[in-house]
C-alpha atoms as a PDB file:
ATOM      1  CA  UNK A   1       0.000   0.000   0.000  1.00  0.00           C
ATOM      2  CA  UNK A   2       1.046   3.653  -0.836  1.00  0.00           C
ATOM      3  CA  UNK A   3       1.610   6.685   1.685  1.00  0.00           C
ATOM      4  CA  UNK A   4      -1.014   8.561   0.167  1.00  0.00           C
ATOM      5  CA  UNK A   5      -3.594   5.809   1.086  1.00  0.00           C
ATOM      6  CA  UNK A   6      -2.099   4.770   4.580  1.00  0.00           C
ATOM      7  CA  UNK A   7      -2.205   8.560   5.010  1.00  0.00           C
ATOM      8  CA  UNK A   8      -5.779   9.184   2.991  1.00  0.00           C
ATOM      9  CA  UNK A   9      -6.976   5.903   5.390  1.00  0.00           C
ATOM     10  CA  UNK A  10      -5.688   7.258   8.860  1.00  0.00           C
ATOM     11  CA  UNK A  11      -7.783  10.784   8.428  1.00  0.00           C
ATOM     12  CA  UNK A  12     -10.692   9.227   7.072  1.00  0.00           C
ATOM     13  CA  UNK A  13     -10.505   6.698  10.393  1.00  0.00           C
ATOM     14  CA  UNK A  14      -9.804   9.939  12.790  1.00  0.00           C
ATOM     15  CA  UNK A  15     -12.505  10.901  14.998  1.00  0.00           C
ATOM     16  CA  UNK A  16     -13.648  14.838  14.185  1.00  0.00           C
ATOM     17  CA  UNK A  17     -11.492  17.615  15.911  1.00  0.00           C
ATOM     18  CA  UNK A  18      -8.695  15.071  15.443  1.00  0.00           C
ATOM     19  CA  UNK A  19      -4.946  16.684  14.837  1.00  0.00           C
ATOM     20  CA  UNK A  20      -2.268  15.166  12.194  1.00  0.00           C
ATOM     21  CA  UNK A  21       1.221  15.997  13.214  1.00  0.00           C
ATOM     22  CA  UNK A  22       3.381  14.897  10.484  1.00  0.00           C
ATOM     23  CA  UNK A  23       6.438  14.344  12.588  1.00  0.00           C
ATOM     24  CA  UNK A  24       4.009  11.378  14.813  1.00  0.00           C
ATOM     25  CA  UNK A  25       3.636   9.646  11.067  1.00  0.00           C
ATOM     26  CA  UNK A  26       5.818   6.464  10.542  1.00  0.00           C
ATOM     27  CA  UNK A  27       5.852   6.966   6.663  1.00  0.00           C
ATOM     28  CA  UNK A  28       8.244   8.990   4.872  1.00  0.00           C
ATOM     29  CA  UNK A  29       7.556  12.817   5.634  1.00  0.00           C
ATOM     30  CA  UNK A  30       7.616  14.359   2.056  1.00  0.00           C
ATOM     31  CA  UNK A  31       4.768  11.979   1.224  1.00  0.00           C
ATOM     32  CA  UNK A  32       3.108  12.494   4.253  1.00  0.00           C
ATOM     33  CA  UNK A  33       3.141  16.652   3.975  1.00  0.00           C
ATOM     34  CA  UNK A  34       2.144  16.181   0.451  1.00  0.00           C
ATOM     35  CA  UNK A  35      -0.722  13.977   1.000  1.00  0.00           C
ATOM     36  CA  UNK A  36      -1.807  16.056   4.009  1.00  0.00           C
ATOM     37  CA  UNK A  37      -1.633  19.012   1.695  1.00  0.00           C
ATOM     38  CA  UNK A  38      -3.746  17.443  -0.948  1.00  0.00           C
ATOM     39  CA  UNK A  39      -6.197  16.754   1.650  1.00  0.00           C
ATOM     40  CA  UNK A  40      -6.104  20.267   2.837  1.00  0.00           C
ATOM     41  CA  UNK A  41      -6.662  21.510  -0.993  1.00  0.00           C
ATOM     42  CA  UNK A  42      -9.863  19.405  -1.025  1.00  0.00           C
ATOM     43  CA  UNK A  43     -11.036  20.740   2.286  1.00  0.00           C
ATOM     44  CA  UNK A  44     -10.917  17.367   4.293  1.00  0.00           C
ATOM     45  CA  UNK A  45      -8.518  18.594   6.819  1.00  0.00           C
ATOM     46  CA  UNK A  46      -7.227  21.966   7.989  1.00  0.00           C
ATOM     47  CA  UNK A  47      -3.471  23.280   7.852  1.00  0.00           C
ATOM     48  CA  UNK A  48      -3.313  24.769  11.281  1.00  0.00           C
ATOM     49  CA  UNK A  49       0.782  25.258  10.937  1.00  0.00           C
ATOM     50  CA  UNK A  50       3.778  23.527   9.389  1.00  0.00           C
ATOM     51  CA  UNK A  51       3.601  19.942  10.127  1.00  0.00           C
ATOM     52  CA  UNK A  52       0.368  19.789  11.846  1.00  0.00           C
ATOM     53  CA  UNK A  53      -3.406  19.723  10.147  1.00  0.00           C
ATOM     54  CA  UNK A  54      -6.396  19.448  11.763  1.00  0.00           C
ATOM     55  CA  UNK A  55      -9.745  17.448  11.164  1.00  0.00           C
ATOM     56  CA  UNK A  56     -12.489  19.211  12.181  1.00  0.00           C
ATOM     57  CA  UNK A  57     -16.826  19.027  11.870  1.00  0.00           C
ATOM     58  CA  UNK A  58     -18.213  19.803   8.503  1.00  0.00           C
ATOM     59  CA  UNK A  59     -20.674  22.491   7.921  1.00  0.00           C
ATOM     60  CA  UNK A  60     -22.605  24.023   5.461  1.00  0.00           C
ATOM     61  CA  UNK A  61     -19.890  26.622   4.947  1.00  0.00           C
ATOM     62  CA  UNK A  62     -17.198  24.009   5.126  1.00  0.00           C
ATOM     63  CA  UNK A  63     -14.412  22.970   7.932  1.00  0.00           C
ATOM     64  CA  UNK A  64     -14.168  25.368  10.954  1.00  0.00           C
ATOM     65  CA  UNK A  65     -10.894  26.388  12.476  1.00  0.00           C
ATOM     66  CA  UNK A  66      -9.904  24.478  16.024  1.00  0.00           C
ATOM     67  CA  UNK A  67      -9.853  26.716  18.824  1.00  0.00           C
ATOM     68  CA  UNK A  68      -6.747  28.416  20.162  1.00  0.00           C
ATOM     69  CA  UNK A  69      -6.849  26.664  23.424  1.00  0.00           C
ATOM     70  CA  UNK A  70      -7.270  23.243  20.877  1.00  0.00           C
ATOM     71  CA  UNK A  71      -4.205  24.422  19.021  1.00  0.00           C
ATOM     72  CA  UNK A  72      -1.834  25.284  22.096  1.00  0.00           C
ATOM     73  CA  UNK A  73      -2.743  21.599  23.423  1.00  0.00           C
ATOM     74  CA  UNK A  74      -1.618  19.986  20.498  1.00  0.00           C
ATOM     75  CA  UNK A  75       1.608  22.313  19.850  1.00  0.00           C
ATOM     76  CA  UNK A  76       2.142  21.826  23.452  1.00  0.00           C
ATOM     77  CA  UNK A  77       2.472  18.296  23.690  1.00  0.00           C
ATOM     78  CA  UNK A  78       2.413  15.645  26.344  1.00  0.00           C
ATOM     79  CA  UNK A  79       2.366  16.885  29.551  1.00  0.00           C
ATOM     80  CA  UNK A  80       0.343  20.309  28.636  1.00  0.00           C
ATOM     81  CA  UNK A  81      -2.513  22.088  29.768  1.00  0.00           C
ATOM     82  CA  UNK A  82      -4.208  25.519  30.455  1.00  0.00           C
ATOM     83  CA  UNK A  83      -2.873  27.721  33.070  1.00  0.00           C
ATOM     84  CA  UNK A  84      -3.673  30.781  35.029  1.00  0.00           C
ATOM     85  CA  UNK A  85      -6.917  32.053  33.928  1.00  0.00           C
ATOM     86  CA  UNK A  86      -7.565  29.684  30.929  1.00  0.00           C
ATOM     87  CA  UNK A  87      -7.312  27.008  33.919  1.00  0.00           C
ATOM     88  CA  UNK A  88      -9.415  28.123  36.313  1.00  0.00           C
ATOM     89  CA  UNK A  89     -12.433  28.889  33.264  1.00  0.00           C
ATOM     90  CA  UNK A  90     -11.960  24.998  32.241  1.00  0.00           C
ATOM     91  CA  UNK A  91     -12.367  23.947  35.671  1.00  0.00           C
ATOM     92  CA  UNK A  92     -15.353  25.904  36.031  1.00  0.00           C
ATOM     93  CA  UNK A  93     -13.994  28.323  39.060  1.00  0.00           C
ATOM     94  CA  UNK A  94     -14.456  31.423  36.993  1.00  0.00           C
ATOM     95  CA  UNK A  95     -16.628  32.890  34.160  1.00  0.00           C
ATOM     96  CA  UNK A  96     -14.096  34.859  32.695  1.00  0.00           C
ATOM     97  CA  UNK A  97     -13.364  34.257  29.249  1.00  0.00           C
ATOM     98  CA  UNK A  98      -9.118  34.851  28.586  1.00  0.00           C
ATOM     99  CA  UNK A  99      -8.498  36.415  25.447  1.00  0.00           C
ATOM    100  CA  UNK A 100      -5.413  34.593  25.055  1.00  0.00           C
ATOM    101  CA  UNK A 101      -4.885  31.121  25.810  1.00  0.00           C
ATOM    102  CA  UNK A 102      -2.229  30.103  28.444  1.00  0.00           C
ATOM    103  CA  UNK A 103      -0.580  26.757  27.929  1.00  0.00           C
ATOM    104  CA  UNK A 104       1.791  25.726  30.291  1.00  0.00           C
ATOM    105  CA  UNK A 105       4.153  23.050  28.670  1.00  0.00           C
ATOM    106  CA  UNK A 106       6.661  20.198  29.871  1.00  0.00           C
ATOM    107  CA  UNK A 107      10.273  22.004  28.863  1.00  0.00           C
ATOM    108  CA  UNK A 108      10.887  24.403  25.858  1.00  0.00           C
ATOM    109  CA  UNK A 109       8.396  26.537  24.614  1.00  0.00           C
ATOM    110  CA  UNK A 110       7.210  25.862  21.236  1.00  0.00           C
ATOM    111  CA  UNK A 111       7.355  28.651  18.636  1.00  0.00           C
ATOM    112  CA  UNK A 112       4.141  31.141  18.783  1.00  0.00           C
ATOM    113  CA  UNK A 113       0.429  30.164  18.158  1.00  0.00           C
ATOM    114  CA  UNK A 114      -1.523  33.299  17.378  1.00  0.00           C
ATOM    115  CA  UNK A 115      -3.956  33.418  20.099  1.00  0.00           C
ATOM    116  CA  UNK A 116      -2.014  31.630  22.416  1.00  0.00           C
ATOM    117  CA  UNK A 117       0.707  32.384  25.604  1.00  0.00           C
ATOM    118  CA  UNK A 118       3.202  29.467  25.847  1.00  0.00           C
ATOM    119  CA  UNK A 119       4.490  29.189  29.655  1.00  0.00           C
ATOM    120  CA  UNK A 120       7.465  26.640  30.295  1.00  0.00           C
ATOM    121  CA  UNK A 121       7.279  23.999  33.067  1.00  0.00           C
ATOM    122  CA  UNK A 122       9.330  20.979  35.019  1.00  0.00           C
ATOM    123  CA  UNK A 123       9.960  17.943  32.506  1.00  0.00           C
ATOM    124  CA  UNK A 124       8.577  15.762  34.882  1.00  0.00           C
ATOM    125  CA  UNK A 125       4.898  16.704  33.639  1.00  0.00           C
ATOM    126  CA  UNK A 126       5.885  14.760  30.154  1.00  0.00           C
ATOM    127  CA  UNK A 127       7.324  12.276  31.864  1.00  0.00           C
ATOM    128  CA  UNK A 128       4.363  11.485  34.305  1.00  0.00           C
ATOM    129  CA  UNK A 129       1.637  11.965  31.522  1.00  0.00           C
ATOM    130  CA  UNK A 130       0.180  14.851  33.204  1.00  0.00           C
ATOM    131  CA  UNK A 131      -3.301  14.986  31.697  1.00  0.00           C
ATOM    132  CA  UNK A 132      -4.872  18.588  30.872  1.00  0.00           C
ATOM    133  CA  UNK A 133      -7.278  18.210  33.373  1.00  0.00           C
ATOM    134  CA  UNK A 134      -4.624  17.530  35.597  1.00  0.00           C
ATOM    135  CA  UNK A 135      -2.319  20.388  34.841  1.00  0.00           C
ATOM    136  CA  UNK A 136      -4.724  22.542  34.715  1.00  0.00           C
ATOM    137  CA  UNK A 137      -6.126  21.686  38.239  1.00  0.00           C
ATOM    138  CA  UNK A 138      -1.307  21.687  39.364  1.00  0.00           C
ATOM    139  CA  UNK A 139      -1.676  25.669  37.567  1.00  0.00           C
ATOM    140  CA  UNK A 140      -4.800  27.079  39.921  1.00  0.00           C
ATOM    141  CA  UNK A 141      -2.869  25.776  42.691  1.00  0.00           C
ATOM    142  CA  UNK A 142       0.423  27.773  41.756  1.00  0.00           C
ATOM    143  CA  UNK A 143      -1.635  30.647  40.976  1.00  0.00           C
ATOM    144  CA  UNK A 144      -4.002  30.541  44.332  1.00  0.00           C
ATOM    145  CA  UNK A 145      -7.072  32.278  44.659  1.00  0.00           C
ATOM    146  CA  UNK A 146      -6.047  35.063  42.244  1.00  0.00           C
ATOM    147  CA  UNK A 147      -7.545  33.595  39.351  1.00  0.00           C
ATOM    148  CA  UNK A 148     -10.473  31.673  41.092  1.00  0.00           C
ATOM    149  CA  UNK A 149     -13.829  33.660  40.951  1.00  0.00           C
ATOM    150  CA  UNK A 150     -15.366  31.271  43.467  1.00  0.00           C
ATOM    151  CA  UNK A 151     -14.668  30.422  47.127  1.00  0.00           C
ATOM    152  CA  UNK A 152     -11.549  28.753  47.486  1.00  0.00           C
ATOM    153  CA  UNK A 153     -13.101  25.593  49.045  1.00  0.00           C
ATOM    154  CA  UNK A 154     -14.922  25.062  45.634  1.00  0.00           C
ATOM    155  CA  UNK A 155     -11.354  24.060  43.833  1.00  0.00           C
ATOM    156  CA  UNK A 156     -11.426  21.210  46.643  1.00  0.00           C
ATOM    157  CA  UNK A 157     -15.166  20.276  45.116  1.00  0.00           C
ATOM    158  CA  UNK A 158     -13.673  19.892  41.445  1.00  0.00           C
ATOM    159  CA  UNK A 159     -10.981  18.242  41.926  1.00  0.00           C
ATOM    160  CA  UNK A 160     -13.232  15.862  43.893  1.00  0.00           C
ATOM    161  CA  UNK A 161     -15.798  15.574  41.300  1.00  0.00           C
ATOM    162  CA  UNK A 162     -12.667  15.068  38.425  1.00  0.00           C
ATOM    163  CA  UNK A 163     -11.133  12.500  40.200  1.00  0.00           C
ATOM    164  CA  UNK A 164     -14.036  10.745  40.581  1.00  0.00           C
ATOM    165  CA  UNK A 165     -15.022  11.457  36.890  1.00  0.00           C
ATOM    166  CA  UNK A 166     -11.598   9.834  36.344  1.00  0.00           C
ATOM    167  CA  UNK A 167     -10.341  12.737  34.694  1.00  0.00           C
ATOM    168  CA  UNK A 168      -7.686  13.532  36.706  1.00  0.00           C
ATOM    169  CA  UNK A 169      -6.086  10.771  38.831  1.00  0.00           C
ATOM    170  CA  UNK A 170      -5.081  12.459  42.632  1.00  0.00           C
ATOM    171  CA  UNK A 171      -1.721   9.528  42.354  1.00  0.00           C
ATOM    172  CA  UNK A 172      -0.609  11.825  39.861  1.00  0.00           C
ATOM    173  CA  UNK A 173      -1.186  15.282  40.684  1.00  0.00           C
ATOM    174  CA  UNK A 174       0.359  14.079  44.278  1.00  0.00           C
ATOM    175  CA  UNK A 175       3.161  12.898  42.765  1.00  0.00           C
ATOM    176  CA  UNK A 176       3.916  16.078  40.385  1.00  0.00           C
ATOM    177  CA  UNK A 177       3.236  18.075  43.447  1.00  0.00           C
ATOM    178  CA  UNK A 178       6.111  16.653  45.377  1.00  0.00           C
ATOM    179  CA  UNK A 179       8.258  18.363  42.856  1.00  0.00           C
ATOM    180  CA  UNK A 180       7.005  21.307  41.884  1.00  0.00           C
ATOM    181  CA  UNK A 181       9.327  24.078  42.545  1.00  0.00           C
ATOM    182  CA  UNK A 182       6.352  26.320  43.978  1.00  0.00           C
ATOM    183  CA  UNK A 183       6.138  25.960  47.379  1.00  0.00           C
ATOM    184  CA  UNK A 184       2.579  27.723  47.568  1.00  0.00           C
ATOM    185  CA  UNK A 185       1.265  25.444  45.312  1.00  0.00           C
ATOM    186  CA  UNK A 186       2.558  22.532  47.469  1.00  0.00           C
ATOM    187  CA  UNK A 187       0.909  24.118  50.361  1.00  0.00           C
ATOM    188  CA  UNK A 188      -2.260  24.374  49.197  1.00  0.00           C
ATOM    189  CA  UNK A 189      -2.739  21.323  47.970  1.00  0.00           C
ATOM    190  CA  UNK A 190      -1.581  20.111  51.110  1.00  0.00           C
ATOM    191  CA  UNK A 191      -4.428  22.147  52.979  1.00  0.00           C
ATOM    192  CA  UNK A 192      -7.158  20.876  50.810  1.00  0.00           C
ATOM    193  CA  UNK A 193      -6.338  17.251  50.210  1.00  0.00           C
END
């Protein structure tokens, strides 16, 4: 079987609001850009930058672009997730609506996202598997009840109701904790776990 097809195959099989990193792609790369360019020509796929395309719901008026806060997750990698205020509005603890995106991400930050604020962070968040729920819930903690329009306590409710959600795992965030170089945020989660 070709590239083209493999490649043709895996974005037909992709769930909507899927991304396509060409570097994650076990074929050769030139015929892996190329097809994903073709496929961007015909409108099955979005280019969102170099290397990366995007699959998202068709409408009427064709293929929407992701979100910004989509975008920085995917450029950010393993280990990434929303911080200060875009972390506290995706755990539900305010109703402000940031109009940039702040990704925190495991190590270098990646070159700029329009729309998005990249943040660096320990390694260790790759390396543990940090989920986004999970960094997001590590970031309100480091950033305390600045960015929190509720009571305090209510963090303690959320990350209650995500862990028992399974969307964050409290093993995890412990364990990140132990190592985070922010001694408030170690304190706090002390005081409400």
């Amino acid at each position: 079987m070709n590239t083209a097809r493999l490649v043709r195959e895996r974005v037909a099989n992709a769930p909507e609001r899927s991304f396509f990193a060409v570097a994650d792609m076990v074929w050769p790369r030139h015929a892996v850009e190329c097809e994903l360019s073709r496929l961007a020509g015909r409108g099955e796929v979005v280019r969102v930058r170099k290397g990366l395309y995007w699959k998202g719901p068709m409408t009427r008026l064709g293929m929407p672009l992701p979100g910004a806060m989509e975008v920085g997750l995917a450029v950010g990698g393993n280990g990434a997730g929303p911080a200060g205020l875009s972390a506290a509005h995706l755990l539900g603890l305010t109703t402000q609506v940031p109009a940039t995106e702040t990704i925190a991400v495991a190590g270098r930050v990646p070159a700029p996202v329009p729309g998005v604020r990249f943040v660096s962070r320990s390694m260790e968040r790759r390396v543990n598997e940090l989920r986004h729920a999970e960094v997001a819930v590590i970031e309100v903690l480091r950033d305390g009840p600045a960015v929190v329009e509720s009571p305090w306590r209510r963090l303690g409710e959320v990350i209650g109701s995500l862990a028992v959600d399974g969307e964050i795992r409290m093993s995890a965030v412990d364990a990140e904790l132990r190592v985070e170089h922010h001694p408030l945020a170690r304190h706090r989660w002390a005081v409400l776990t």
